[in-house]
C-alpha atoms as a PDB file:
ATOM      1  CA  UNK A   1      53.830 -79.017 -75.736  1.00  0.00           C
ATOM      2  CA  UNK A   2      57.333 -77.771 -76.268  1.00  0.00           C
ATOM      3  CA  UNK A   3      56.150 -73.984 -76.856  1.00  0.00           C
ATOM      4  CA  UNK A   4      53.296 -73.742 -74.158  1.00  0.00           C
ATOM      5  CA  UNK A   5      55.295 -76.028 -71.480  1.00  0.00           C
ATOM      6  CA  UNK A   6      57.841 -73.519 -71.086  1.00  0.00           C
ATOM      7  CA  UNK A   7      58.322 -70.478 -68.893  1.00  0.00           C
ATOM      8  CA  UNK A   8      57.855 -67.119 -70.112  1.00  0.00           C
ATOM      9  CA  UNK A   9      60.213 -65.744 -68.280  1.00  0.00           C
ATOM     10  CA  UNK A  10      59.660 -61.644 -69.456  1.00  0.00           C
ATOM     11  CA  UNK A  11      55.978 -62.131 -68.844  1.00  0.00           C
ATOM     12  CA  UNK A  12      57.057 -63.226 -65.196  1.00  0.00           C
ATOM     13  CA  UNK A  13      60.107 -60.838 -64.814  1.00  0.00           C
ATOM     14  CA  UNK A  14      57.587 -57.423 -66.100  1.00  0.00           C
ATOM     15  CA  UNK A  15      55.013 -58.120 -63.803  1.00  0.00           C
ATOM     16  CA  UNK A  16      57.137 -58.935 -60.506  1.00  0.00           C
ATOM     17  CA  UNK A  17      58.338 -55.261 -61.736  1.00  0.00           C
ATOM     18  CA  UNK A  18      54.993 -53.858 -62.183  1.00  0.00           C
ATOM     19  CA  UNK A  19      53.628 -55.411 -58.565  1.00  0.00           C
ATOM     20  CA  UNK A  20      56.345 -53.392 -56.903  1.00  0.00           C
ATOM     21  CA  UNK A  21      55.884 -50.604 -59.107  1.00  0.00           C
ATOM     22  CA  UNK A  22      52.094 -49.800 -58.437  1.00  0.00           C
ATOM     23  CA  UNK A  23      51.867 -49.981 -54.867  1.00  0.00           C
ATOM     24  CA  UNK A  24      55.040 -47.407 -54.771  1.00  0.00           C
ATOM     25  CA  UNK A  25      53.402 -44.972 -57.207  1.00  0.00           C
ATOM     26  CA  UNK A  26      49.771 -44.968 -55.590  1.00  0.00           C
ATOM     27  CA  UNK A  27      51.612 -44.177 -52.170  1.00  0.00           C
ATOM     28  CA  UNK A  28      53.684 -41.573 -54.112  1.00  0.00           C
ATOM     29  CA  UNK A  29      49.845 -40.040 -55.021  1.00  0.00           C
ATOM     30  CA  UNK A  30      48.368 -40.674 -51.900  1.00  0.00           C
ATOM     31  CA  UNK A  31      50.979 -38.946 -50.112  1.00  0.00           C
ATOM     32  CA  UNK A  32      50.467 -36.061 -52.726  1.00  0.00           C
ATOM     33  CA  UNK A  33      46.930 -35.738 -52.289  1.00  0.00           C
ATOM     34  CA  UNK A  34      47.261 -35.623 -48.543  1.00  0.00           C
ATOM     35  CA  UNK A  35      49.535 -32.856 -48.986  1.00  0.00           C
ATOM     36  CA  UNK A  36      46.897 -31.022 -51.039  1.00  0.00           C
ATOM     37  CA  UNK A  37      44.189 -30.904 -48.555  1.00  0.00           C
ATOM     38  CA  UNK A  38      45.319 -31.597 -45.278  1.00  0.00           C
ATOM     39  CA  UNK A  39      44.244 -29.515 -42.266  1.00  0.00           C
ATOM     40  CA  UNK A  40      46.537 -27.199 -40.816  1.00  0.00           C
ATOM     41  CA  UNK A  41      48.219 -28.641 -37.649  1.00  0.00           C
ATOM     42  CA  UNK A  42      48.125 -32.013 -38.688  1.00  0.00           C
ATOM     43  CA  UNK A  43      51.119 -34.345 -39.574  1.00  0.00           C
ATOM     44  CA  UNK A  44      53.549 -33.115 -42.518  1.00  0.00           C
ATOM     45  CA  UNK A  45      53.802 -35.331 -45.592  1.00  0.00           C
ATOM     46  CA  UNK A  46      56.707 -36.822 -44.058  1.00  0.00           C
ATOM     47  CA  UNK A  47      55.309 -38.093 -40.873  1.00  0.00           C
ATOM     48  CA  UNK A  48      52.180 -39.307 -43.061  1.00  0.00           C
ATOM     49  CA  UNK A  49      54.245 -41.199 -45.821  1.00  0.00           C
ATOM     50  CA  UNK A  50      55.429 -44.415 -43.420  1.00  0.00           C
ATOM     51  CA  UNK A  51      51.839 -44.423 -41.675  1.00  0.00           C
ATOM     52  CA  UNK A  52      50.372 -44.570 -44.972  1.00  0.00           C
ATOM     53  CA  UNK A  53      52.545 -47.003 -46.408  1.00  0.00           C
ATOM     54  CA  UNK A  54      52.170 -49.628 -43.821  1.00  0.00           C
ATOM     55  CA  UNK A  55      48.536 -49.561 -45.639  1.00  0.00           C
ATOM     56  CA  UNK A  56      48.857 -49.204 -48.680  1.00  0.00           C
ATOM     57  CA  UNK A  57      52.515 -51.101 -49.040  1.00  0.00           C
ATOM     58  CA  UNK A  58      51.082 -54.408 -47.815  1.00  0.00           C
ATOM     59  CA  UNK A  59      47.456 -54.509 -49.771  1.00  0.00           C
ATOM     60  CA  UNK A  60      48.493 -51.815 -52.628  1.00  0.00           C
ATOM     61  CA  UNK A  61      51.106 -54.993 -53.472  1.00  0.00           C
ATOM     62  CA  UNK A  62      48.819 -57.625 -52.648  1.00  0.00           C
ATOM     63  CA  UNK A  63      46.142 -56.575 -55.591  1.00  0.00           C
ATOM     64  CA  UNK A  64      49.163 -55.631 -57.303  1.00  0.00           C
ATOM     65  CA  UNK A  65      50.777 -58.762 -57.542  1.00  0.00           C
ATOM     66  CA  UNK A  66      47.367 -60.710 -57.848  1.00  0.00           C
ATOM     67  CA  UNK A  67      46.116 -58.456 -60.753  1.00  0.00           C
ATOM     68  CA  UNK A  68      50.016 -58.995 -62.702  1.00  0.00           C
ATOM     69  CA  UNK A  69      50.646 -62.287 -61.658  1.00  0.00           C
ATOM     70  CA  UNK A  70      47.130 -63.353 -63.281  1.00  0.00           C
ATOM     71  CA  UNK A  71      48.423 -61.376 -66.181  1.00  0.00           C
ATOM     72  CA  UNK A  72      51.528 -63.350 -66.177  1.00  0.00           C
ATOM     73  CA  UNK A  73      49.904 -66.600 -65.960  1.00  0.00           C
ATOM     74  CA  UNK A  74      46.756 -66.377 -68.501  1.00  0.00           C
ATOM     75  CA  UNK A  75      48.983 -67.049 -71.393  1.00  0.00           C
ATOM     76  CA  UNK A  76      50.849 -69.810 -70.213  1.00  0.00           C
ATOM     77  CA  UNK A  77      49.060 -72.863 -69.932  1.00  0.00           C
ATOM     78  CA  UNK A  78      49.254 -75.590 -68.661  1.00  0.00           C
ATOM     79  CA  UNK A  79      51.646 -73.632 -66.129  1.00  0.00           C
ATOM     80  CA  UNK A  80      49.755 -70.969 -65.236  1.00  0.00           C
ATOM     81  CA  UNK A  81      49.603 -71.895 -61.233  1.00  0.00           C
ATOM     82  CA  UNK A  82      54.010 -71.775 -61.658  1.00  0.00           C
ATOM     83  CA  UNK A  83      53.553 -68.602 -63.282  1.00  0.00           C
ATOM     84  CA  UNK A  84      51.427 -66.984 -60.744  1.00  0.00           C
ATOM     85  CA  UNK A  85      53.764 -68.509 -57.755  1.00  0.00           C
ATOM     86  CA  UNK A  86      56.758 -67.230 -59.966  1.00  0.00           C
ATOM     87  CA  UNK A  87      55.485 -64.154 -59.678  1.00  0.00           C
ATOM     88  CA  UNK A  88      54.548 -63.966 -56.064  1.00  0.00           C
ATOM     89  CA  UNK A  89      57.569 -64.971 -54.838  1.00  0.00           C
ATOM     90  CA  UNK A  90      59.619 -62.727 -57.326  1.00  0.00           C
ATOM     91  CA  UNK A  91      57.553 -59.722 -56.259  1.00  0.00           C
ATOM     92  CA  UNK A  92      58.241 -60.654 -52.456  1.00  0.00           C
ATOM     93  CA  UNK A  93      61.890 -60.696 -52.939  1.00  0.00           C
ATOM     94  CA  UNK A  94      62.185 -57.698 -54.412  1.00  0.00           C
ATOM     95  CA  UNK A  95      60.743 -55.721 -51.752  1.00  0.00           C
ATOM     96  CA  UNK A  96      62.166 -57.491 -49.243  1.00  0.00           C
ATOM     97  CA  UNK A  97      65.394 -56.749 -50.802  1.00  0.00           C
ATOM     98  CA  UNK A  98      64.321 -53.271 -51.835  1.00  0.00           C
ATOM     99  CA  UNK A  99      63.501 -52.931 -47.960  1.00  0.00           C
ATOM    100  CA  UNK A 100      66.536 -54.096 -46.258  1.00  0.00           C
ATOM    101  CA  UNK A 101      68.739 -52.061 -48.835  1.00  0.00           C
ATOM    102  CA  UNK A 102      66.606 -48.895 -47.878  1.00  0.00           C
ATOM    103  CA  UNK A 103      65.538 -49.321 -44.472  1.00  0.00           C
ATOM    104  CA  UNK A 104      68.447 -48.092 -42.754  1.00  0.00           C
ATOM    105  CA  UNK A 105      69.057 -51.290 -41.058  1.00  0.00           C
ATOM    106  CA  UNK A 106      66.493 -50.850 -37.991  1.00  0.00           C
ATOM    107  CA  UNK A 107      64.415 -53.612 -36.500  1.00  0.00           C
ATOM    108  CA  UNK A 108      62.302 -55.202 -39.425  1.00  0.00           C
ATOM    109  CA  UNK A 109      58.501 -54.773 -39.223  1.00  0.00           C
ATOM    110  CA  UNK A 110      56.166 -58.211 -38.488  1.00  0.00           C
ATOM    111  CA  UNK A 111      54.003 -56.245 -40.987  1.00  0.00           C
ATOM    112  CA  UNK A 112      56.796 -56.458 -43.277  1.00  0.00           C
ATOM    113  CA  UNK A 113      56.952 -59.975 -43.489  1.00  0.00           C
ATOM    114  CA  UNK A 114      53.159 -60.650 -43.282  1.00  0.00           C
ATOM    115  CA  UNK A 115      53.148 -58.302 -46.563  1.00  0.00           C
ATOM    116  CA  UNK A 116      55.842 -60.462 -47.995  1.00  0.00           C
ATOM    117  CA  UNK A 117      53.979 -63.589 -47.324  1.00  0.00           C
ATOM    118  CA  UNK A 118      50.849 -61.934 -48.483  1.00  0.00           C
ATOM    119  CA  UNK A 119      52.372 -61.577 -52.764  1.00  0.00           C
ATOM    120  CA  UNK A 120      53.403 -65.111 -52.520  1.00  0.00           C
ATOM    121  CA  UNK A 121      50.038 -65.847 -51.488  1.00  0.00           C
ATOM    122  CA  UNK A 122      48.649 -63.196 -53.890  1.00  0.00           C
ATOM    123  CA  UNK A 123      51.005 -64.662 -56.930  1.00  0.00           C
ATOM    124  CA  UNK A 124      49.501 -68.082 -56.122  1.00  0.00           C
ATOM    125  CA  UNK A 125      46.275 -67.261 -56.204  1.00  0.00           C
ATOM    126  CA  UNK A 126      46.798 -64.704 -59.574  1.00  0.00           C
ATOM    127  CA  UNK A 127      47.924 -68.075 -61.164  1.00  0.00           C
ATOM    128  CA  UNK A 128      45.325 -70.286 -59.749  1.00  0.00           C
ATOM    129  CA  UNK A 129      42.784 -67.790 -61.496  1.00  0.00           C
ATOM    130  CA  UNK A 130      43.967 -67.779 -64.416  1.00  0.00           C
ATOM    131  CA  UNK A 131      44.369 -71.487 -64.979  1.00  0.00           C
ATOM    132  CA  UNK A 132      40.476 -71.688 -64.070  1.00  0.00           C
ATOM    133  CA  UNK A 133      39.463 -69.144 -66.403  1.00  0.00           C
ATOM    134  CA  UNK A 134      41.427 -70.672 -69.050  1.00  0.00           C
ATOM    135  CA  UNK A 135      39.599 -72.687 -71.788  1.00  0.00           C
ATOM    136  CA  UNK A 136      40.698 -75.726 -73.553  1.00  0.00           C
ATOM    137  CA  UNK A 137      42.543 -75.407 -76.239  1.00  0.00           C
ATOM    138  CA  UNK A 138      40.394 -75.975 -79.227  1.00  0.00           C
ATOM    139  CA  UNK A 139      37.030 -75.164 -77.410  1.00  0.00           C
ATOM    140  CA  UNK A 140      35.180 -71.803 -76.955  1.00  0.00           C
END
Protein backbone atom coordinates (compact mmCIF):
# COMPACT_ATOMS: atom_id res chain seq x y z
CA UNK A 1 0.00 0.00 0.00
CA UNK A 2 2.79 2.39 0.79
CA UNK A 3 3.83 2.83 -3.06
CA UNK A 4 0.26 2.88 -4.72
CA UNK A 5 -1.40 4.95 -1.66
CA UNK A 6 0.56 7.86 -2.42
CA UNK A 7 0.18 10.86 -4.70
CA UNK A 8 1.96 11.16 -7.82
CA UNK A 9 2.35 14.42 -7.69
CA UNK A 10 4.30 15.00 -11.48
CA UNK A 11 1.60 12.86 -13.01
CA UNK A 12 -0.92 15.47 -11.43
CA UNK A 13 1.30 18.65 -11.82
CA UNK A 14 2.00 17.63 -16.08
CA UNK A 15 -1.42 17.20 -16.81
CA UNK A 16 -3.00 20.36 -14.92
CA UNK A 17 -0.17 21.85 -17.42
CA UNK A 18 -1.24 20.02 -20.39
CA UNK A 19 -5.27 20.87 -19.72
CA UNK A 20 -4.33 24.51 -19.95
CA UNK A 21 -1.99 23.94 -22.61
CA UNK A 22 -4.36 22.30 -25.29
CA UNK A 23 -7.25 24.42 -25.18
CA UNK A 24 -4.68 27.56 -25.67
CA UNK A 25 -2.95 25.94 -28.65
CA UNK A 26 -6.21 24.69 -30.55
CA UNK A 27 -7.51 28.42 -30.17
CA UNK A 28 -4.00 29.55 -31.31
CA UNK A 29 -4.96 27.15 -34.67
CA UNK A 30 -8.37 27.99 -34.85
CA UNK A 31 -7.68 31.53 -34.89
CA UNK A 32 -5.03 30.70 -37.66
CA UNK A 33 -7.24 28.87 -39.80
CA UNK A 34 -9.85 31.58 -39.64
CA UNK A 35 -7.32 33.88 -40.79
CA UNK A 36 -6.64 31.62 -43.79
CA UNK A 37 -10.00 31.58 -45.27
CA UNK A 38 -12.08 34.14 -44.01
CA UNK A 39 -14.27 36.29 -46.28
CA UNK A 40 -13.31 39.65 -46.99
CA UNK A 41 -15.24 42.19 -44.81
CA UNK A 42 -15.63 40.05 -42.02
CA UNK A 43 -14.05 40.41 -38.48
CA UNK A 44 -10.05 40.54 -38.29
CA UNK A 45 -8.32 37.77 -36.35
CA UNK A 46 -8.34 40.00 -33.51
CA UNK A 47 -11.96 40.66 -33.11
CA UNK A 48 -12.47 36.75 -33.79
CA UNK A 49 -9.84 35.47 -31.15
CA UNK A 50 -12.07 36.45 -27.74
CA UNK A 51 -15.41 35.31 -29.61
CA UNK A 52 -13.79 32.17 -30.33
CA UNK A 53 -12.29 31.60 -27.15
CA UNK A 54 -15.33 31.96 -25.07
CA UNK A 55 -15.97 28.50 -27.10
CA UNK A 56 -13.37 26.87 -27.29
CA UNK A 57 -11.67 28.17 -23.75
CA UNK A 58 -14.51 26.68 -21.69
CA UNK A 59 -15.10 23.07 -23.57
CA UNK A 60 -11.45 22.98 -25.36
CA UNK A 61 -10.40 22.77 -21.30
CA UNK A 62 -13.19 20.76 -20.27
CA UNK A 63 -12.11 17.58 -22.65
CA UNK A 64 -8.80 18.77 -21.88
CA UNK A 65 -8.76 18.34 -18.38
CA UNK A 66 -11.09 15.17 -18.54
CA UNK A 67 -8.84 13.41 -21.18
CA UNK A 68 -5.35 14.39 -18.70
CA UNK A 69 -6.89 14.11 -15.55
CA UNK A 70 -7.99 10.38 -16.55
CA UNK A 71 -4.41 10.12 -17.60
CA UNK A 72 -3.32 11.28 -14.28
CA UNK A 73 -5.48 9.04 -12.39
CA UNK A 74 -5.25 5.48 -14.30
CA UNK A 75 -2.03 4.72 -12.62
CA UNK A 76 -2.79 5.53 -9.26
CA UNK A 77 -5.03 3.32 -7.62
CA UNK A 78 -6.79 3.14 -5.18
CA UNK A 79 -6.71 7.12 -5.51
CA UNK A 80 -7.57 7.61 -8.75
CA UNK A 81 -10.99 9.74 -7.96
CA UNK A 82 -8.15 12.30 -5.73
CA UNK A 83 -6.12 12.27 -8.69
CA UNK A 84 -8.70 13.25 -11.14
CA UNK A 85 -10.16 16.05 -8.54
CA UNK A 86 -6.38 17.04 -8.08
CA UNK A 87 -6.29 17.69 -11.35
CA UNK A 88 -9.49 19.54 -11.93
CA UNK A 89 -9.05 21.83 -9.45
CA UNK A 90 -5.27 22.44 -10.32
CA UNK A 91 -6.24 23.07 -13.93
CA UNK A 92 -9.04 25.60 -12.70
CA UNK A 93 -6.64 27.59 -10.73
CA UNK A 94 -4.36 28.06 -13.15
CA UNK A 95 -6.53 29.70 -15.53
CA UNK A 96 -8.22 31.50 -13.22
CA UNK A 97 -4.98 32.84 -12.17
CA UNK A 98 -3.64 32.93 -15.71
CA UNK A 99 -6.93 35.08 -16.34
CA UNK A 100 -6.90 37.63 -13.71
CA UNK A 101 -3.03 38.19 -14.32
CA UNK A 102 -3.90 38.77 -18.11
CA UNK A 103 -7.22 40.14 -18.24
CA UNK A 104 -6.48 43.62 -17.70
CA UNK A 105 -8.49 43.79 -14.63
CA UNK A 106 -12.10 44.34 -16.30
CA UNK A 107 -15.32 42.85 -15.03
CA UNK A 108 -14.82 38.95 -14.87
CA UNK A 109 -16.97 36.84 -17.25
CA UNK A 110 -19.98 34.42 -15.56
CA UNK A 111 -18.65 32.23 -18.43
CA UNK A 112 -15.41 32.42 -16.82
CA UNK A 113 -16.33 30.92 -13.76
CA UNK A 114 -18.85 28.37 -15.20
CA UNK A 115 -15.59 27.20 -17.26
CA UNK A 116 -13.71 27.07 -14.03
CA UNK A 117 -16.30 25.03 -12.36
CA UNK A 118 -16.63 22.98 -15.45
CA UNK A 119 -12.42 21.30 -15.04
CA UNK A 120 -13.20 20.65 -11.49
CA UNK A 121 -16.11 18.88 -12.63
CA UNK A 122 -14.19 17.53 -15.67
CA UNK A 123 -11.06 16.43 -13.24
CA UNK A 124 -13.65 14.59 -11.13
CA UNK A 125 -15.13 12.83 -13.54
CA UNK A 126 -11.43 12.02 -15.50
CA UNK A 127 -10.72 10.30 -12.08
CA UNK A 128 -13.98 8.66 -11.56
CA UNK A 129 -13.26 6.94 -15.06
CA UNK A 130 -10.38 5.79 -14.51
CA UNK A 131 -10.96 4.14 -11.17
CA UNK A 132 -13.90 2.18 -13.04
CA UNK A 133 -11.86 1.07 -15.79
CA UNK A 134 -9.26 -0.04 -13.51
CA UNK A 135 -8.88 -3.82 -12.83
CA UNK A 136 -7.94 -5.54 -9.71
CA UNK A 137 -4.76 -5.99 -9.06
CA UNK A 138 -3.89 -9.54 -9.79
CA UNK A 139 -6.89 -10.15 -12.22
CA UNK A 140 -7.16 -9.63 -16.04
Amino acid sequence: MAGSARFRWGRIVLAVLAAEALPIVLLVLVVVVYSAIRPAGSRSPEEFAPLAGNWVGPIGGFLATWLFAWWAARRAPPRQLAHGAAVGVGTAVLDFSLGMLLGGGGAISPVFFLSNAGRIIAGVLGGWLAARNSTPAGSG
